[in-house]
Protein backbone atom coordinates (compact mmCIF):
# COMPACT_ATOMS: atom_id res chain seq x y z
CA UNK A 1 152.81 89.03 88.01
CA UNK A 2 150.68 92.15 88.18
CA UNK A 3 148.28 90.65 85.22
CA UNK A 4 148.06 87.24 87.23
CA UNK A 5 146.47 88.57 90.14
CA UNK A 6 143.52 89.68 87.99
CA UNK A 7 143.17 86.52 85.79
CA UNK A 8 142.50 84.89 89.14
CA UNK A 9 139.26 87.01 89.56
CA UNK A 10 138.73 87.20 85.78
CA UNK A 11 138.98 90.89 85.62
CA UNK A 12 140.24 92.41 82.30
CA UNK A 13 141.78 95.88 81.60
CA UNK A 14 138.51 97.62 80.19
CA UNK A 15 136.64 96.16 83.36
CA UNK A 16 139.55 97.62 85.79
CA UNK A 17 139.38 100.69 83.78
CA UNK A 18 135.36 100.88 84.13
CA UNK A 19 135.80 100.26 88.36
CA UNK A 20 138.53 102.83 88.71
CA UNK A 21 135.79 105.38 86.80
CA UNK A 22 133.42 104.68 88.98
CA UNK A 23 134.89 104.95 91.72
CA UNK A 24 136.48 108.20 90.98
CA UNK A 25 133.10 109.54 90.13
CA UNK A 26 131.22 108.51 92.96
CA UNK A 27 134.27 109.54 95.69
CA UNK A 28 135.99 112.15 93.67
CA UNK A 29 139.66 112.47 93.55
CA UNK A 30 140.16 114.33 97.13
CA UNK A 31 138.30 111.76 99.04
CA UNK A 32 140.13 108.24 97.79
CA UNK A 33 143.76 108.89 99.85
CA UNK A 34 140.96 108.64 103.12
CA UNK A 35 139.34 105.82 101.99
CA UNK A 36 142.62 104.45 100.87
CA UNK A 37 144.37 104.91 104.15
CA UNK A 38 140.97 103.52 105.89
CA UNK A 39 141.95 100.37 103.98
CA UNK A 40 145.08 99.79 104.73
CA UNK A 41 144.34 100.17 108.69
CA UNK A 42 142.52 97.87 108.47
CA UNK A 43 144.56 95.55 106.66
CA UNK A 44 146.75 96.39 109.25
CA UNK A 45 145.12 95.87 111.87
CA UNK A 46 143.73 92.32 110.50
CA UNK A 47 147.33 91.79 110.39
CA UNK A 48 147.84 92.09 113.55
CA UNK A 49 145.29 90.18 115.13
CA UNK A 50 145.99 87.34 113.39
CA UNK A 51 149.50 87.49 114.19
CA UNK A 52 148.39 87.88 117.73
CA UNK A 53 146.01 84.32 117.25
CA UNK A 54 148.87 82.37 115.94
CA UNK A 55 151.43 83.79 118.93
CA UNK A 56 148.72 82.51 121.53
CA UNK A 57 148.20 79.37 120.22
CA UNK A 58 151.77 78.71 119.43
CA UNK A 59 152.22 79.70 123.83
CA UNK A 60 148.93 77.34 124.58
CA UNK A 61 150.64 74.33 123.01
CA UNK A 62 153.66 74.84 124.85
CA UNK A 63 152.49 75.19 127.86
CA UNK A 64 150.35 72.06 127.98
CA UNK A 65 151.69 69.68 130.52
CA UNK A 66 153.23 66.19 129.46
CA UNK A 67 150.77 63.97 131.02
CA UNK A 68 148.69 65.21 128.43
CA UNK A 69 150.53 62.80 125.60
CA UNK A 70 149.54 59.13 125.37
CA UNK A 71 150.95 56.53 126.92
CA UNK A 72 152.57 53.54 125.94
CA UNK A 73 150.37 50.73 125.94
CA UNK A 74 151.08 48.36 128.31
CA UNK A 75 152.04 44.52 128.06
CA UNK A 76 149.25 42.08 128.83
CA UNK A 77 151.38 39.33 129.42
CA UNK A 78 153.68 40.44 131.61
């Protein structure tokens, strides 16, 4: 599973090897747990908002009133 997730951006082991290098030379070894835990805040808090979104909407389209649906055509005829 852990080798799918990198076909799908076509990413190979010596190019994840050359990233992580980089990486560890431009930030250094000290400073990636900060940047790390930056990340996942604001995964987090992307998270959240979303989850946030959907729990309005889901209240919006409850409280709509039932006039709102259509109603049944009526007979010509009769």
């Amino acid at each position: 599973m852990f080798n799918n997730m990198y076909l799908i951006f076509g990413l190979g082991t010596t190019e994840i090897i050359l990233i992580v290098l980089v990486v560890l030379l431009l930030f250094g070894g000290k400073k990636i747990p900060e940047l790390m835990r930056g990340v996942g805040k604001g995964v987090k808090s992307f998270k959240d908002g979303i989850q946030g979104m959907d729990e309005e909407f889901k209240d919006i389209s409850k409280d709509k009133p039932s006039s709102e649906k259509k109603a049944a055509p009526t007979d010509p005829t009769g």
